[in-house]
Protein backbone atom coordinates (compact mmCIF):
# COMPACT_ATOMS: atom_id res chain seq x y z
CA UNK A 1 25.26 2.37 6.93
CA UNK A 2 21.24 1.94 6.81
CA UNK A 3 19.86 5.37 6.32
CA UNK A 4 17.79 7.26 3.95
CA UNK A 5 14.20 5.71 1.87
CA UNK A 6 15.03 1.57 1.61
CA UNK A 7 12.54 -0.12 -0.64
CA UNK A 8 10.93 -3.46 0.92
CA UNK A 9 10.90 -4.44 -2.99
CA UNK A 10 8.21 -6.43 -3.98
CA UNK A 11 8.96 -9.86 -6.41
CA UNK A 12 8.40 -9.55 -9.81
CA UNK A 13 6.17 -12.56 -11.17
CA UNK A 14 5.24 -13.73 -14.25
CA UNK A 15 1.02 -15.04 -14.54
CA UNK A 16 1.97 -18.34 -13.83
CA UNK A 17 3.70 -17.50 -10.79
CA UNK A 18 7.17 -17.69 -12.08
CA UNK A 19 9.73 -15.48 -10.97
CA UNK A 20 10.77 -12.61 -13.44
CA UNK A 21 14.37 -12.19 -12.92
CA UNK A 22 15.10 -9.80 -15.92
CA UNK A 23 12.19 -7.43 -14.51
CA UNK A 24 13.75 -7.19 -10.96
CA UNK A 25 16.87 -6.50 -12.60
CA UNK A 26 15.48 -3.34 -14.56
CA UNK A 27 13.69 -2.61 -10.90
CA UNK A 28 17.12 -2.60 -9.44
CA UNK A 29 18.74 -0.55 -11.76
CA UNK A 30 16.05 2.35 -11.71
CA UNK A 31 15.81 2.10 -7.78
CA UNK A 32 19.92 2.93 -7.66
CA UNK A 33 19.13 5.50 -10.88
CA UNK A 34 16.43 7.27 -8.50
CA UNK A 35 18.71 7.49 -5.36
CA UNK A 36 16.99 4.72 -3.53
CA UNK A 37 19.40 4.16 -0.25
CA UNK A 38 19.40 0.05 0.05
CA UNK A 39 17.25 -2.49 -1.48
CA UNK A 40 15.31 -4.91 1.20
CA UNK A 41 14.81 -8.05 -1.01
CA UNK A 42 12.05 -10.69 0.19
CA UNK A 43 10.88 -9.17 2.99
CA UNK A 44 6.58 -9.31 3.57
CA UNK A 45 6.25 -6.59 0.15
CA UNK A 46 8.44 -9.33 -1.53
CA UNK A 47 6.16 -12.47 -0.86
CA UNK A 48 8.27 -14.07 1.13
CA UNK A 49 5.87 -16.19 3.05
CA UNK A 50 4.81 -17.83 -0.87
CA UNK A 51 8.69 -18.49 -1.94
CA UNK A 52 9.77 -21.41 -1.31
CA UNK A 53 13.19 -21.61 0.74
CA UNK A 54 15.45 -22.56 -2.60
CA UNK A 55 13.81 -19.38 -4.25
CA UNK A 56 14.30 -17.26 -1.01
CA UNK A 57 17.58 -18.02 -1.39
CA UNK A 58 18.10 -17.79 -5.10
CA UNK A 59 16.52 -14.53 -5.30
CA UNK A 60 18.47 -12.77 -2.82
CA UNK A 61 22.23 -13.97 -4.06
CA UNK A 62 20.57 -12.89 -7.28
CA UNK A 63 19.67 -9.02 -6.12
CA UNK A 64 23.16 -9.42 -4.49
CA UNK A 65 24.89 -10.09 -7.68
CA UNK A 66 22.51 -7.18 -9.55
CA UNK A 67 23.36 -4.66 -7.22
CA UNK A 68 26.98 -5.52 -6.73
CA UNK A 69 27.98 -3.36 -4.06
CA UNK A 70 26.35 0.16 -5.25
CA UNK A 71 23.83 0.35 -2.42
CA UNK A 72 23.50 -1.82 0.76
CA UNK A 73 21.25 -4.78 0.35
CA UNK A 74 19.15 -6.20 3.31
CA UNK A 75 17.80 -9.51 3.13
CA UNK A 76 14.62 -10.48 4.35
CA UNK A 77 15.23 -13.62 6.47
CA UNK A 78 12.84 -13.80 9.01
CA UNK A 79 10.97 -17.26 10.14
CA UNK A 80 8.71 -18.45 12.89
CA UNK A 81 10.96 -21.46 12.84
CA UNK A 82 14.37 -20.56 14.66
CA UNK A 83 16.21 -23.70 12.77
CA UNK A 84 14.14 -22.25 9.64
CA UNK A 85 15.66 -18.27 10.09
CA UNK A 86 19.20 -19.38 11.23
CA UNK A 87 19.25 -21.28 7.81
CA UNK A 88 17.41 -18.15 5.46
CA UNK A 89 20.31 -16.22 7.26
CA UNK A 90 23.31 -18.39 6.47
CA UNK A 91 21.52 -18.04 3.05
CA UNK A 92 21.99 -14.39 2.94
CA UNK A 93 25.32 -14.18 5.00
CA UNK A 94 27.01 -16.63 2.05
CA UNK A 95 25.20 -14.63 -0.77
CA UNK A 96 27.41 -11.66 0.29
CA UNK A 97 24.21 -9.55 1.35
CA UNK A 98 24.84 -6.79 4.10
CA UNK A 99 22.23 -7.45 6.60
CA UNK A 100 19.11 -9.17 7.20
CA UNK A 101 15.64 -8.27 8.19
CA UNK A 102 14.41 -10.84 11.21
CA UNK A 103 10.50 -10.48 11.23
CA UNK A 104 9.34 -11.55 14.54
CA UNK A 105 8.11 -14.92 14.80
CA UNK A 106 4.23 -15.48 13.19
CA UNK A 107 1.46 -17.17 14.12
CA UNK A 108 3.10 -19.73 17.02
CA UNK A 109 2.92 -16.02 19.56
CA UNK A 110 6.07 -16.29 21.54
CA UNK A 111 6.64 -14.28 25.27
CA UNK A 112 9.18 -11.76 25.24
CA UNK A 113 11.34 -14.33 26.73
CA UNK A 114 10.81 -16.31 23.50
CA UNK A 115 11.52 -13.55 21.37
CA UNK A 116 14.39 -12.62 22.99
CA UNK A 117 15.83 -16.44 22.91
CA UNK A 118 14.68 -16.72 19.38
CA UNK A 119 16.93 -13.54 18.14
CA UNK A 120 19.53 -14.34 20.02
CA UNK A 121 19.98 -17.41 18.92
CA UNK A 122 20.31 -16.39 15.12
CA UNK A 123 22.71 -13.63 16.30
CA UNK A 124 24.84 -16.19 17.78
CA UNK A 125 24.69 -18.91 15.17
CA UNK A 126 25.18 -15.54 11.99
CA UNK A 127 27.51 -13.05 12.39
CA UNK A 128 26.03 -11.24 10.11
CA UNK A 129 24.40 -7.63 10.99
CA UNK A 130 20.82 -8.31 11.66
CA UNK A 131 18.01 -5.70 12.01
CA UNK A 132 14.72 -6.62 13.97
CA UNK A 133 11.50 -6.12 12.65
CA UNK A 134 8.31 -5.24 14.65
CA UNK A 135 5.22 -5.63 12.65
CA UNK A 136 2.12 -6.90 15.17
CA UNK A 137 -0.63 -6.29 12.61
CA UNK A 138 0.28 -8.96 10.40
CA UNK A 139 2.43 -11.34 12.88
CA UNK A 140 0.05 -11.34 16.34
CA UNK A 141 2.73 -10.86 18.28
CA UNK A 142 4.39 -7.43 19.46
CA UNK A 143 8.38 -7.30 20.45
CA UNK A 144 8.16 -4.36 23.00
CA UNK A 145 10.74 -1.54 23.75
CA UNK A 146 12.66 -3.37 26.73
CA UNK A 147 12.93 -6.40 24.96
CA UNK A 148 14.43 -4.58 22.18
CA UNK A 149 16.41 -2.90 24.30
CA UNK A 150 17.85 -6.68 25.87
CA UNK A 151 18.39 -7.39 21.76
CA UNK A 152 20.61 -4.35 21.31
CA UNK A 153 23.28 -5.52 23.75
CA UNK A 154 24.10 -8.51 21.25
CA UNK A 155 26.89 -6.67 18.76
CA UNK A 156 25.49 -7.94 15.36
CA UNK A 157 21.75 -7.26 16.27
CA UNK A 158 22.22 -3.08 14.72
CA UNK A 159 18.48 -2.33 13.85
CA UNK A 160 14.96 -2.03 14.26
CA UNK A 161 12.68 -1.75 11.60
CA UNK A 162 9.36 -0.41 13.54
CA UNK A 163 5.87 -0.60 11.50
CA UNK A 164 3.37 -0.09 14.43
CA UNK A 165 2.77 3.52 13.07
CA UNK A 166 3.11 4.64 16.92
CA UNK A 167 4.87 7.50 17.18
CA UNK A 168 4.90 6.94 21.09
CA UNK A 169 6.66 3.75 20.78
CA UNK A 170 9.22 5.26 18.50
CA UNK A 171 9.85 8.15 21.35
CA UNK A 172 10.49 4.66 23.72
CA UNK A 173 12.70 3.12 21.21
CA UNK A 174 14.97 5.94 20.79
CA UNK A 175 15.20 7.11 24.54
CA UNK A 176 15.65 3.04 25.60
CA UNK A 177 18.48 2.15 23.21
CA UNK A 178 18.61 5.12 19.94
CA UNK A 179 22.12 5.02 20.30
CA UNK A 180 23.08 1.62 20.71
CA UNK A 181 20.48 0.41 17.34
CA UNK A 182 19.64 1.76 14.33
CA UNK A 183 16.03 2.50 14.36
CA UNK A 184 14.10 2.61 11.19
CA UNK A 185 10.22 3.18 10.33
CA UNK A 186 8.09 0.67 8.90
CA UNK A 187 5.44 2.49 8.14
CA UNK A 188 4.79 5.28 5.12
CA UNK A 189 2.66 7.13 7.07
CA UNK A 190 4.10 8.56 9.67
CA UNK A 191 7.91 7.97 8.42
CA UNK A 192 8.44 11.40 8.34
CA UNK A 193 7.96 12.13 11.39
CA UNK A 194 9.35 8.98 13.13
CA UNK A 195 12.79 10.23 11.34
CA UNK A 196 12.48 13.71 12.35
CA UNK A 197 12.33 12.52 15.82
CA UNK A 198 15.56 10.76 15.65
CA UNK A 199 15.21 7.72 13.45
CA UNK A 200 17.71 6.94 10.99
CA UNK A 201 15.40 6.52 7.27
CA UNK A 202 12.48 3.83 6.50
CA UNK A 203 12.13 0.70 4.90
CA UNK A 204 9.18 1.75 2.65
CA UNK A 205 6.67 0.17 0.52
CA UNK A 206 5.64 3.72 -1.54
CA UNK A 207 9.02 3.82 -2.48
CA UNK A 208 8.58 0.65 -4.92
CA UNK A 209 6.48 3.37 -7.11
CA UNK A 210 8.12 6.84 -5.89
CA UNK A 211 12.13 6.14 -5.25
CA UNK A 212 13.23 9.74 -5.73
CA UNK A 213 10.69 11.06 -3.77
CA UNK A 214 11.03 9.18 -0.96
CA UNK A 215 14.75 9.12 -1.29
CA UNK A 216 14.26 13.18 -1.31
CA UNK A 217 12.12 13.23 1.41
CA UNK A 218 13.81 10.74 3.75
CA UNK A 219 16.96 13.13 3.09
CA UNK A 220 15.23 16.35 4.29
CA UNK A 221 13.61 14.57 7.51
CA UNK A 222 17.46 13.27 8.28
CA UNK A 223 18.64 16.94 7.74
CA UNK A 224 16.23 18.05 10.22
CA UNK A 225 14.43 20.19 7.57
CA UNK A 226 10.59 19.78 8.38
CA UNK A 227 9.03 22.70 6.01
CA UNK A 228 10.93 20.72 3.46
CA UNK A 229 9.74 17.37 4.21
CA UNK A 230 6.57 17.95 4.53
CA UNK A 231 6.41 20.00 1.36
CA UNK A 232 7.73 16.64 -0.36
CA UNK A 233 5.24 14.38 1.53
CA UNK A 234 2.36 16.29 1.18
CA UNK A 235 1.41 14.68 -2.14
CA UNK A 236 2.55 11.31 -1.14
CA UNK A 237 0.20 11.10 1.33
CA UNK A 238 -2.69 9.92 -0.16
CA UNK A 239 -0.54 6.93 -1.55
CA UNK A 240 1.22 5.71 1.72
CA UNK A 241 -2.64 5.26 2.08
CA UNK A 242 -4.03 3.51 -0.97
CA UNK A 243 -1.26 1.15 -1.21
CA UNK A 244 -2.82 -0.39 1.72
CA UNK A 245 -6.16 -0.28 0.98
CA UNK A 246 -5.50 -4.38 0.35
CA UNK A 247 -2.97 -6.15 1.74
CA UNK A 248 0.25 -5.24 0.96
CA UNK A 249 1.88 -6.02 -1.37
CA UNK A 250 -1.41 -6.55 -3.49
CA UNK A 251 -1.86 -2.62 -4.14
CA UNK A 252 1.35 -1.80 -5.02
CA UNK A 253 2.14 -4.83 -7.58
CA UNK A 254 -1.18 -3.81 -9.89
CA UNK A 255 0.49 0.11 -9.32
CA UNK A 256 4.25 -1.30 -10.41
CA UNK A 257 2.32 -3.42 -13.40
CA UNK A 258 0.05 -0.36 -13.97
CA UNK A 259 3.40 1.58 -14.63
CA UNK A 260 4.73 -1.08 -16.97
CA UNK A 261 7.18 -2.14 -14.70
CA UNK A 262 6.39 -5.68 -13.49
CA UNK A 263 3.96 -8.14 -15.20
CA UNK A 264 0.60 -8.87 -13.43
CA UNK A 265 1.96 -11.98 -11.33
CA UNK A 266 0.64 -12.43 -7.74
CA UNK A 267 0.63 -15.88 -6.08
CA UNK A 268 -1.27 -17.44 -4.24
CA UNK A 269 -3.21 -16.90 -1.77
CA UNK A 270 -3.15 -13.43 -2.83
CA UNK A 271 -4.73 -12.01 -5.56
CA UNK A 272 -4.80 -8.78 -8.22
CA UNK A 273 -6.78 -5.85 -6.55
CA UNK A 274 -10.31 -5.76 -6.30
CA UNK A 275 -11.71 -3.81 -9.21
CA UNK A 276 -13.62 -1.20 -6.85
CA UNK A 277 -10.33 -0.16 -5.40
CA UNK A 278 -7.88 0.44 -8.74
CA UNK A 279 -9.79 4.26 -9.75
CA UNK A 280 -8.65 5.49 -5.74
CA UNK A 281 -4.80 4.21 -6.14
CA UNK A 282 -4.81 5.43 -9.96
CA UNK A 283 -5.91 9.22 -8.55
CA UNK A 284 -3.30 9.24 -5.64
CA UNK A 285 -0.95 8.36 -8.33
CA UNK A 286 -1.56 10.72 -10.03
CA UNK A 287 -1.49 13.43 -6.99
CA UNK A 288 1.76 11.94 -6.53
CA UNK A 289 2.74 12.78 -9.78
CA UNK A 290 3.31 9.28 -10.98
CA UNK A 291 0.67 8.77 -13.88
């Protein structure tokens, strides 16, 4: 069911900080135009961690209700409060979404014990599908292979979204539990070749500017096709990079408003890109053959 180029889709914002409902609606309906595979709505490229937990909620049952069943819809409901995750994911599960997205636990740096414990426990209180998500560089805390590989005994836990880049650790995901999880890529970069491995698709930030690209190039990696994938990511390349050259999802917001897709809002504390860096994402736009 989760395959294929899903879009961790950032939140469209007014300058006040308001959320733009009508412009995540026209984002919606050009992501399903362009073949994107599932929408991931308020996950990190979505500000979650500056929503508050009524908007959390609101805007999920809202991309729900957009969507309406066309594509799968993933909700980011992640917390480094148990009580705080169980609730985000009753949230989604009564919205009518089709999974969730359960970041590890931030800043507080649970064991693997704790980790385990922690995603258990919103497997048991949800019955919801849930997919895991590994992403160390911005949570301090890593959820390694044979702790994952505990997780995927638990029926409803049916991913792993993996954005350490490490193409090692994806070989010691999928020989420790590929069949028994879905296991996804987290990270642009090396997406292609995590999925020509044996993963099942990404849950991309790139693909918030280039859907049908990464939709097309997800589908050749899946079909095994590496000339072909690699023919499609070669000018994508320099973007999985420059959309990072801030924190995400600073980059690709200005890129989206750039495009006249979103208006300029970012909250709090982040901020528009720096001025320096806007001239090196315009070019790999343009090599990407979006401007």
């Amino acid at each position: 069911m989760f395959q294929g180029s899903m879009v961790a889709m950032v939140t469209p914002m007014y300058e006040d900080g308001s959320l733009a409902y009508a412009e995540l609606d026209a984002l919606l309906e050009w992501h399903i135009a362009q073949g994107t595979d599932a929408i991931v709505a308020v996950g990190t490229t979505g500000e979650s961690a500056t929503l508050d937990f009524d908007e959390h909620c609101a805007v999920i049952a809202h991309v729900v209700r957009q969507v309406a069943g066309r594509i799968p819809v993933i909700a980011g409901t992640g917390a480094n409060s148990t009580s705080e995750a169980i609730a985000l994911t009753c949230c989604a599960q009564e919205a009518g979404a089709d999974a969730c997205l359960l970041v590890t636990p931030y800043y507080n740096k649970p064991t693997q014990e704790g980790l385990y414990r922690h995603f258990r426990a919103v497997a048991e209180a949800v019955a919801i599908p849930q997919l895991l998500y590994n992403v160390p560089g911005r949570t301090a805390v890593d959820l390694k292979p044979a702790t994952v590989a505990r997780l995927a005994e638990i029926d409803n836990i049916v991913g792993l979204k993996e954005a350490t880049g490490d193409l090692e650790r994806a070989k010691s995901l999928l020989d420790l539990c590929g069949e028994r999880i879905t296991l996804l890529s987290g990270d642009d970069a090396t997406a292609m070749e995590f999925i020509l491995l044996g993963g099942k698709g990404n849950i991309s930030v790139t693909a918030n500017i280039a859907p049908q690209a990464m939709h097309e190039l997800c589908a050749a990696a899946l079909q095994g096709d590496r000339e072909c994938a690699q023919r499609l990511n070669q000018p994508l390349a320099p973007l999985h990079q420059a959309l990072f050259v801030e924190s995400n999802p600073i980059p690709v917001k200005w890129a989206l408003h750039e495009m006249g897709r979103i208006s300029a809002g970012i909250r709090l504390p982040l901020t528009p890109l720096s001025e320096p860096l806007r001239a090196g994402l315009c070019e790999a736009m343009r090599q990407a053959g979006i401007l």
